[in-house]
Every structure is written in C-alpha cells, then in structure tokens.
PDB file of N, CA and C in Angstrom:
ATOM      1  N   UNK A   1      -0.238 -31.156 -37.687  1.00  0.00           N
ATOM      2  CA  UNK A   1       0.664 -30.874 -36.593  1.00  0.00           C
ATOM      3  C   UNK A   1       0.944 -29.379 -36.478  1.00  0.00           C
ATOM      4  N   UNK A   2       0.919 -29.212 -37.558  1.00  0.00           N
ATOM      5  CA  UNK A   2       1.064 -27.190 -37.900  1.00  0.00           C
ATOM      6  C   UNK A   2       0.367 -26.550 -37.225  1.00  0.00           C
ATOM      7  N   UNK A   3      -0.796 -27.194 -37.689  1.00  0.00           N
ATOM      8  CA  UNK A   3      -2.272 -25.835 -36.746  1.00  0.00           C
ATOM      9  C   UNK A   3      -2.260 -26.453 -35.588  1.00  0.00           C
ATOM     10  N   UNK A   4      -2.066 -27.583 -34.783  1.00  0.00           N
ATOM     11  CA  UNK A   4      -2.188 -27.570 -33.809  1.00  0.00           C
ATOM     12  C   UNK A   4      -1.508 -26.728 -32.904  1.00  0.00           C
ATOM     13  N   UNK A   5      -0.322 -26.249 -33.294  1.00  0.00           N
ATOM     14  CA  UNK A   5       0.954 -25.464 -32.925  1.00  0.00           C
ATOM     15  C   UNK A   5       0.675 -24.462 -32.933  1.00  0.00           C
ATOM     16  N   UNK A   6      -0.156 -23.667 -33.920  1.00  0.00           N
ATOM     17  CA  UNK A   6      -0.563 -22.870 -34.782  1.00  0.00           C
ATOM     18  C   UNK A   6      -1.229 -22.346 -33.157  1.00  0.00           C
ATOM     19  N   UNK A   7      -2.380 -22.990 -33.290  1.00  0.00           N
ATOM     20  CA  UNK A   7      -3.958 -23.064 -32.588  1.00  0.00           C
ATOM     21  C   UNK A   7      -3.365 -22.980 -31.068  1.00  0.00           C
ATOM     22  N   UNK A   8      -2.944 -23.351 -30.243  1.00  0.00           N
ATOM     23  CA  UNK A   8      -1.773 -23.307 -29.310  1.00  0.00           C
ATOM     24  C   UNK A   8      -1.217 -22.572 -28.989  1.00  0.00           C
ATOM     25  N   UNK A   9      -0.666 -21.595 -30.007  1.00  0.00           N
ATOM     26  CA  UNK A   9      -0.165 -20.583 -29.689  1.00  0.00           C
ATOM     27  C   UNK A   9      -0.809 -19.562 -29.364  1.00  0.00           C
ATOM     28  N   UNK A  10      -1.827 -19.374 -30.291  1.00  0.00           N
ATOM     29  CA  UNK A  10      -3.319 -18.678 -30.472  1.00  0.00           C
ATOM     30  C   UNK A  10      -3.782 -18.607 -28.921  1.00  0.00           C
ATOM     31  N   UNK A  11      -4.189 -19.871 -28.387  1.00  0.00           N
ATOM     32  CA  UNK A  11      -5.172 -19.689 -27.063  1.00  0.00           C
ATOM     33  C   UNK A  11      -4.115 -19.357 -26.331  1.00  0.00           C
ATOM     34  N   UNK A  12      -2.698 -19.166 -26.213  1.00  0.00           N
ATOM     35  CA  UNK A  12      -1.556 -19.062 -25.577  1.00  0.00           C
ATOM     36  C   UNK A  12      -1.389 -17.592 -24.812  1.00  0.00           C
ATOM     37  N   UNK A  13      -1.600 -17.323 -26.255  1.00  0.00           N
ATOM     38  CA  UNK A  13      -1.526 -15.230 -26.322  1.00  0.00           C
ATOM     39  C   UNK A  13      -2.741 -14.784 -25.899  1.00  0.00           C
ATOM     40  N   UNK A  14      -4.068 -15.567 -25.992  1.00  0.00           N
ATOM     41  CA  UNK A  14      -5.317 -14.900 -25.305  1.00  0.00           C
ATOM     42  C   UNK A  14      -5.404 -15.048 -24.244  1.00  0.00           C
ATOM     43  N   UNK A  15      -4.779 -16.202 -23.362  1.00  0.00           N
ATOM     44  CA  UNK A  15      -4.853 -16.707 -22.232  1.00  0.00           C
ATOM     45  C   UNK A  15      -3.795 -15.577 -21.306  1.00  0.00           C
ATOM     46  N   UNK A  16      -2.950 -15.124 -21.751  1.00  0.00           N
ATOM     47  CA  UNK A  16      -2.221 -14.179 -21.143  1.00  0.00           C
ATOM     48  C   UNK A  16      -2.933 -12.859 -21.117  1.00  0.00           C
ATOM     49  N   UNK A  17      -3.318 -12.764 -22.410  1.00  0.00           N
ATOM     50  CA  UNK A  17      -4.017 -11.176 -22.644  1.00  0.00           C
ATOM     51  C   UNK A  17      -4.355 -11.142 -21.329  1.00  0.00           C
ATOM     52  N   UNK A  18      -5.511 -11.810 -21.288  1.00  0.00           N
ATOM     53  CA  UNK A  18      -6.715 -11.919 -19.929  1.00  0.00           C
ATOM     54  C   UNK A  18      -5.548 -12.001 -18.835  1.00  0.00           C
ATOM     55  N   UNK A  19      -4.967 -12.359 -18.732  1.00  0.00           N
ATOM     56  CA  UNK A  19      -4.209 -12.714 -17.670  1.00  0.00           C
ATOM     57  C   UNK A  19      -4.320 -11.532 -16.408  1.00  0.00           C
ATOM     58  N   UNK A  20      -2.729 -11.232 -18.142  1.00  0.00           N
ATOM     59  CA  UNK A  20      -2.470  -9.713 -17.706  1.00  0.00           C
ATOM     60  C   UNK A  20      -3.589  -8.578 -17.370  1.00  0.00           C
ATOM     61  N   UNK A  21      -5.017  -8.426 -18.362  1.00  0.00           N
ATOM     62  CA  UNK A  21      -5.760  -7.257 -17.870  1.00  0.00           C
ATOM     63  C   UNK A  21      -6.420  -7.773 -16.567  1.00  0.00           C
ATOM     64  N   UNK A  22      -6.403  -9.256 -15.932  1.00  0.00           N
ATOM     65  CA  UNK A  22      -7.102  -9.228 -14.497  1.00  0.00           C
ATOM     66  C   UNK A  22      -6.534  -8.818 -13.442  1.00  0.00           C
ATOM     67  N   UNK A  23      -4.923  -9.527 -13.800  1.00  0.00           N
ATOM     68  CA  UNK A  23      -4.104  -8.983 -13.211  1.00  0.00           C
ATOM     69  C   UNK A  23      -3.663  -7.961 -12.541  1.00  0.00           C
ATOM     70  N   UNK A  24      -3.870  -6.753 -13.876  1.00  0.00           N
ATOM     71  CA  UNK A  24      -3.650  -4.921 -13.325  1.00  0.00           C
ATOM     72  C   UNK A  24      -4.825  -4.993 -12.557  1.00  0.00           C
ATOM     73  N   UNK A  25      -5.945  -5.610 -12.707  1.00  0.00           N
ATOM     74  CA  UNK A  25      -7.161  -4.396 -11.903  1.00  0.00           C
ATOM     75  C   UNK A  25      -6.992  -5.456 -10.769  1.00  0.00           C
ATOM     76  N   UNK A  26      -6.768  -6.243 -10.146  1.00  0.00           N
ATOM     77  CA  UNK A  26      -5.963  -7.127  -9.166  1.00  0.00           C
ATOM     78  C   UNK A  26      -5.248  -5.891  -8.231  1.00  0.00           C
ATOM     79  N   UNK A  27      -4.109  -5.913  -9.285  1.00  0.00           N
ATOM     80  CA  UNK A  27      -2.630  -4.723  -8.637  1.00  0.00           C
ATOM     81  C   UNK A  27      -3.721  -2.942  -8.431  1.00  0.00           C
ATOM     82  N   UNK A  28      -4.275  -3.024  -8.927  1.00  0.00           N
ATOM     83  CA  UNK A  28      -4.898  -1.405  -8.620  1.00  0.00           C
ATOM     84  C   UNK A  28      -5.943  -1.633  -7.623  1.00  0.00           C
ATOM     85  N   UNK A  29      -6.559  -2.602  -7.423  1.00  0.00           N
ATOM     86  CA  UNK A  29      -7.543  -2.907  -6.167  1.00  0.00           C
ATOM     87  C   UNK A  29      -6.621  -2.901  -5.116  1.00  0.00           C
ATOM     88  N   UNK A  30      -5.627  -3.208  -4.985  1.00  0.00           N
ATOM     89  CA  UNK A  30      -4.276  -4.218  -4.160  1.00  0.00           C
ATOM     90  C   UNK A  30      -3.918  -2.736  -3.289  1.00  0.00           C
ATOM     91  N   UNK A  31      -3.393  -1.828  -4.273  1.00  0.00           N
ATOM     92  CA  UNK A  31      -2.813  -0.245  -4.133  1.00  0.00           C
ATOM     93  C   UNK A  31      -3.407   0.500  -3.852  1.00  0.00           C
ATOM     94  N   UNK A  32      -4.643   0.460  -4.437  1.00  0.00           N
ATOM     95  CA  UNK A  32      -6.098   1.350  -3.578  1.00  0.00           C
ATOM     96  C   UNK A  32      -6.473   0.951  -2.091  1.00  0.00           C
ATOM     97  N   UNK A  33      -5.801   0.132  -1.875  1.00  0.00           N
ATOM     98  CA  UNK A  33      -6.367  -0.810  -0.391  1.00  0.00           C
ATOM     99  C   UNK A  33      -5.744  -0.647   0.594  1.00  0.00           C
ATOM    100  N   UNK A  34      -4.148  -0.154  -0.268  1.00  0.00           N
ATOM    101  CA  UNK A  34      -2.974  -0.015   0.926  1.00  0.00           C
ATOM    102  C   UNK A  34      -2.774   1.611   0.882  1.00  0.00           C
ATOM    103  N   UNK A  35      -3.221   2.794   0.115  1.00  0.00           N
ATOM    104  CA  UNK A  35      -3.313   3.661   0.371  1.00  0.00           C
ATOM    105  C   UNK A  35      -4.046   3.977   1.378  1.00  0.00           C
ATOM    106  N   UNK A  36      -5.203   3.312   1.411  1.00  0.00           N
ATOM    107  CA  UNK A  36      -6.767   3.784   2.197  1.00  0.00           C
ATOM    108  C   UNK A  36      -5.695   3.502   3.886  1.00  0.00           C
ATOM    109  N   UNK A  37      -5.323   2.504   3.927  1.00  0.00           N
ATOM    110  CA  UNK A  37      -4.681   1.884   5.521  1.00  0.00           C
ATOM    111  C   UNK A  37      -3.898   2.949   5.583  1.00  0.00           C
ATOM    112  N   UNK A  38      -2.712   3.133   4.913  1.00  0.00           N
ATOM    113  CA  UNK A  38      -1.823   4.187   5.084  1.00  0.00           C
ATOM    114  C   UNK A  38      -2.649   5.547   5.608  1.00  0.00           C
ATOM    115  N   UNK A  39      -3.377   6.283   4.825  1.00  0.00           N
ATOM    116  CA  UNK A  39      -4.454   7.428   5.455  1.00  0.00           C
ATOM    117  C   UNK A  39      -4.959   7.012   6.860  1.00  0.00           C
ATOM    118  N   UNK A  40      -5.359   5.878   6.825  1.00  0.00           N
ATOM    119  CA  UNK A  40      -6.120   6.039   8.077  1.00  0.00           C
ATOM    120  C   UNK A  40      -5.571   5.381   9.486  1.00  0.00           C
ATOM    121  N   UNK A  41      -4.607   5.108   8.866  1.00  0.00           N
ATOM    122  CA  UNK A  41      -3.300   4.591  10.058  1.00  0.00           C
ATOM    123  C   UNK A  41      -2.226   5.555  10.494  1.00  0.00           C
ATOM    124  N   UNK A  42      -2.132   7.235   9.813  1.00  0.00           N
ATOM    125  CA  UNK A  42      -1.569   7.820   9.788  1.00  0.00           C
ATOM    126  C   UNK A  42      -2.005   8.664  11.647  1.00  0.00           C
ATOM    127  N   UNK A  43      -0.786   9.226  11.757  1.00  0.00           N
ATOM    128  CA  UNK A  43      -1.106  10.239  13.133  1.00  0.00           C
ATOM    129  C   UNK A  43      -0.953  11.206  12.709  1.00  0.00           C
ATOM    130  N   UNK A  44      -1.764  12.380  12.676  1.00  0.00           N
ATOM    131  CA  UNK A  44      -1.877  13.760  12.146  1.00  0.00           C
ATOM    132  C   UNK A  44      -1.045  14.461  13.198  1.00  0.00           C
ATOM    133  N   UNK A  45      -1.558  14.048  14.341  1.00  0.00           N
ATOM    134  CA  UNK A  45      -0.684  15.167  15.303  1.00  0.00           C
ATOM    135  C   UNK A  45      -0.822  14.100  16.641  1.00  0.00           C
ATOM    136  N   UNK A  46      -0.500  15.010  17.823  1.00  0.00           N
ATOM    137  CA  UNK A  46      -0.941  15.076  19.465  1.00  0.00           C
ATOM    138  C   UNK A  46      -1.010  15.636  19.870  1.00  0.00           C
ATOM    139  N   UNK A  47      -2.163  15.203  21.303  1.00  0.00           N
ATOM    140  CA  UNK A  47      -2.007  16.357  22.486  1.00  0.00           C
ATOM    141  C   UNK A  47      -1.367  16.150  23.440  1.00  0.00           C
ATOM    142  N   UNK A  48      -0.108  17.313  23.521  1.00  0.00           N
ATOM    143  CA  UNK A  48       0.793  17.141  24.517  1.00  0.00           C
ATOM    144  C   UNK A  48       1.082  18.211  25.457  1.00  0.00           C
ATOM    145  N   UNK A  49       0.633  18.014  26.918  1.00  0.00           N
ATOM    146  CA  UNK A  49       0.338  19.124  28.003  1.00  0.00           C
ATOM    147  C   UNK A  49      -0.264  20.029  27.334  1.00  0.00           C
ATOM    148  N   UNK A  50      -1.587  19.681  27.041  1.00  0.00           N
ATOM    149  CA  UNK A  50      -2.630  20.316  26.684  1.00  0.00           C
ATOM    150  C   UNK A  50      -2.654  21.630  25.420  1.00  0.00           C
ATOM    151  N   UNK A  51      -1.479  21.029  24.611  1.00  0.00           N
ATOM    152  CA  UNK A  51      -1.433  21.716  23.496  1.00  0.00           C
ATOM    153  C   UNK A  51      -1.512  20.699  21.805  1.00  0.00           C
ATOM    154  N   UNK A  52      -2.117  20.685  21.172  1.00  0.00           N
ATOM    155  CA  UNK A  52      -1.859  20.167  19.805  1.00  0.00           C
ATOM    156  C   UNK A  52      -1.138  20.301  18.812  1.00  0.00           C
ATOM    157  N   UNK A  53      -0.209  19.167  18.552  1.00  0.00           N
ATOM    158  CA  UNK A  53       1.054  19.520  18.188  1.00  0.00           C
ATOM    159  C   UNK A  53       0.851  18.109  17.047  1.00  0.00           C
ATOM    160  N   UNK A  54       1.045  19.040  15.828  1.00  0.00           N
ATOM    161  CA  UNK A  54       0.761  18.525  14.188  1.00  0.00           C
ATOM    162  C   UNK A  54       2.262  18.587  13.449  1.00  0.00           C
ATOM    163  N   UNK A  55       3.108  19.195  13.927  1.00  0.00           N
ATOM    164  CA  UNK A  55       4.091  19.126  12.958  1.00  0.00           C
ATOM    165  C   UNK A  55       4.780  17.759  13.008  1.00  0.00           C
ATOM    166  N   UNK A  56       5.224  16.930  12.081  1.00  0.00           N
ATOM    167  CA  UNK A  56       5.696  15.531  11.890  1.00  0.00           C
ATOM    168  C   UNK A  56       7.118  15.569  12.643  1.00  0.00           C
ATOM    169  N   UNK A  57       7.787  16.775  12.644  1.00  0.00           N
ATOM    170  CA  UNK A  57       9.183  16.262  13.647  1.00  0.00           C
ATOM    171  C   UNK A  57       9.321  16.906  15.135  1.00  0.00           C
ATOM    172  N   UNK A  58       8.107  17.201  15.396  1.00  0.00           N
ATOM    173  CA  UNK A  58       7.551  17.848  16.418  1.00  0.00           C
ATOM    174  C   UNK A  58       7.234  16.660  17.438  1.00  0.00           C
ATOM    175  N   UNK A  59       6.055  16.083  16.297  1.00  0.00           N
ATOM    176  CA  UNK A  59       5.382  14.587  16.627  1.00  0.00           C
ATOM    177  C   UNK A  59       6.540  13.353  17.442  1.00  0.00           C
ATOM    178  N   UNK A  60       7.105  13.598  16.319  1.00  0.00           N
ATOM    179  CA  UNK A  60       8.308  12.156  16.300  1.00  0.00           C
ATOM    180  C   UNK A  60       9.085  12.577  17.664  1.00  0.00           C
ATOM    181  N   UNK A  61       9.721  14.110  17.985  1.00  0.00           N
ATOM    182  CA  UNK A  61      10.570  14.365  18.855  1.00  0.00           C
ATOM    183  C   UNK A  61       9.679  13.828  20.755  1.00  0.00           C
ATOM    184  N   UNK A  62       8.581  14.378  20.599  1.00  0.00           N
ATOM    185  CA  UNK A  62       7.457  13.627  21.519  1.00  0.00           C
ATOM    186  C   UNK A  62       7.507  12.519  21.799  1.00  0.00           C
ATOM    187  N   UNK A  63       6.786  11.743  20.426  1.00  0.00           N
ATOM    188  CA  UNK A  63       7.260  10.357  21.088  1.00  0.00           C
ATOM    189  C   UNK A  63       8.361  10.021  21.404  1.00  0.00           C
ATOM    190  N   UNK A  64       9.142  10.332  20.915  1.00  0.00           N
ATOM    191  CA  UNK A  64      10.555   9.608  21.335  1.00  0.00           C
ATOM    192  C   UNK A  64      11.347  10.194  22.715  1.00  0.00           C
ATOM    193  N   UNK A  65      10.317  11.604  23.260  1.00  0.00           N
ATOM    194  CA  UNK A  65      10.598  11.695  24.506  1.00  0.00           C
ATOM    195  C   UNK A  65      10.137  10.826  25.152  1.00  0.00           C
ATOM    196  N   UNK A  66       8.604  10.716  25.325  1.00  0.00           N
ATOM    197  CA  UNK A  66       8.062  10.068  25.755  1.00  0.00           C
ATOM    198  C   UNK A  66       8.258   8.188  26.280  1.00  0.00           C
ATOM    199  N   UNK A  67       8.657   7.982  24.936  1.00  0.00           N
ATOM    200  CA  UNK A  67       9.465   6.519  24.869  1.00  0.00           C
ATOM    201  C   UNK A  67      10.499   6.330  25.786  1.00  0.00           C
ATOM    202  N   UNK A  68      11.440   7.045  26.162  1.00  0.00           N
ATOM    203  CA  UNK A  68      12.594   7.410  26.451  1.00  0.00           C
ATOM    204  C   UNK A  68      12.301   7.164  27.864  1.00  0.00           C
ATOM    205  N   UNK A  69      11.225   8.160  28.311  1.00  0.00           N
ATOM    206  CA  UNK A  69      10.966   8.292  30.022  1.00  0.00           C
ATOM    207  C   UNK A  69      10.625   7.214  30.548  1.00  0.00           C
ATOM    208  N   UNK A  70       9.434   6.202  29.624  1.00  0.00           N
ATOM    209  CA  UNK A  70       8.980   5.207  29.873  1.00  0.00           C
ATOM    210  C   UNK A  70       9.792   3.670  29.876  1.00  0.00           C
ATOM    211  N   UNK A  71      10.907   3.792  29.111  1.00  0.00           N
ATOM    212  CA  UNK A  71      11.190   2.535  29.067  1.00  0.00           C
ATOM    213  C   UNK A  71      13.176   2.696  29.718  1.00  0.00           C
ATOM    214  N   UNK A  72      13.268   3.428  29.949  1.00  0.00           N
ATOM    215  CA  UNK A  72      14.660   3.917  29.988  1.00  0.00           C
ATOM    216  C   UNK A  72      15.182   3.650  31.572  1.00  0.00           C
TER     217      UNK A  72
END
C-alpha cells in the first residue's frame, strides 16, 4: 500500500514537471503572438491635409477631431 502511494506520488511530480515546462513554452508562444498583433496593429502616424503627422498626441488629438466632426 506504501509504494503504491509512494509510486503515485512519483508519476504525480513528473506529470506536473512536464506540465509546467509545456505550459511556459505554451505562455511564450501565446506572448510572442500578441506582441507581433500589437506591432502590426499599431498606427505610426497620419496624413492630415497633406502633412504627416507621427507624434502619438498629435495622432490622438486628430482623430478625435475628426470623430467629433463626423459624428457630432
């Protein structure tokens, strides 16, 4: 009854080991996947009346003119 307990416990702790190391490379495939979207879902800039305009609160102030005219 001992070693069975014993033996049990044994495949218990290997069965997790594995678990856990499929797991991380799971979570790092997972995070590598949602960085890549983030980059390439990102807006670097616009062109607005024929000028290019990259700064992020530059950007944001734009659209949200823009938004404004259109739905307002």
């Amino acid at each position: 009854m001992v070693g069975s307990r014993l033996r049990e416990s044994i495949w218990r702790q290997k069965c997790r080991a594995v678990w856990l190391a499929e797991g991380d490379r799971k979570m790092n495939f997972f995070h590598r996947q949602a960085r890549i979207r983030l980059v390439s879902n990102g807006i670097l800039g616009i062109q607005y009346n024929g000028r290019w305009e990259n700064k992020p609160e530059r950007v944001k102030f734009l659209f949200t003119k823009e938004f404004m005219k259109h739905f307002s």
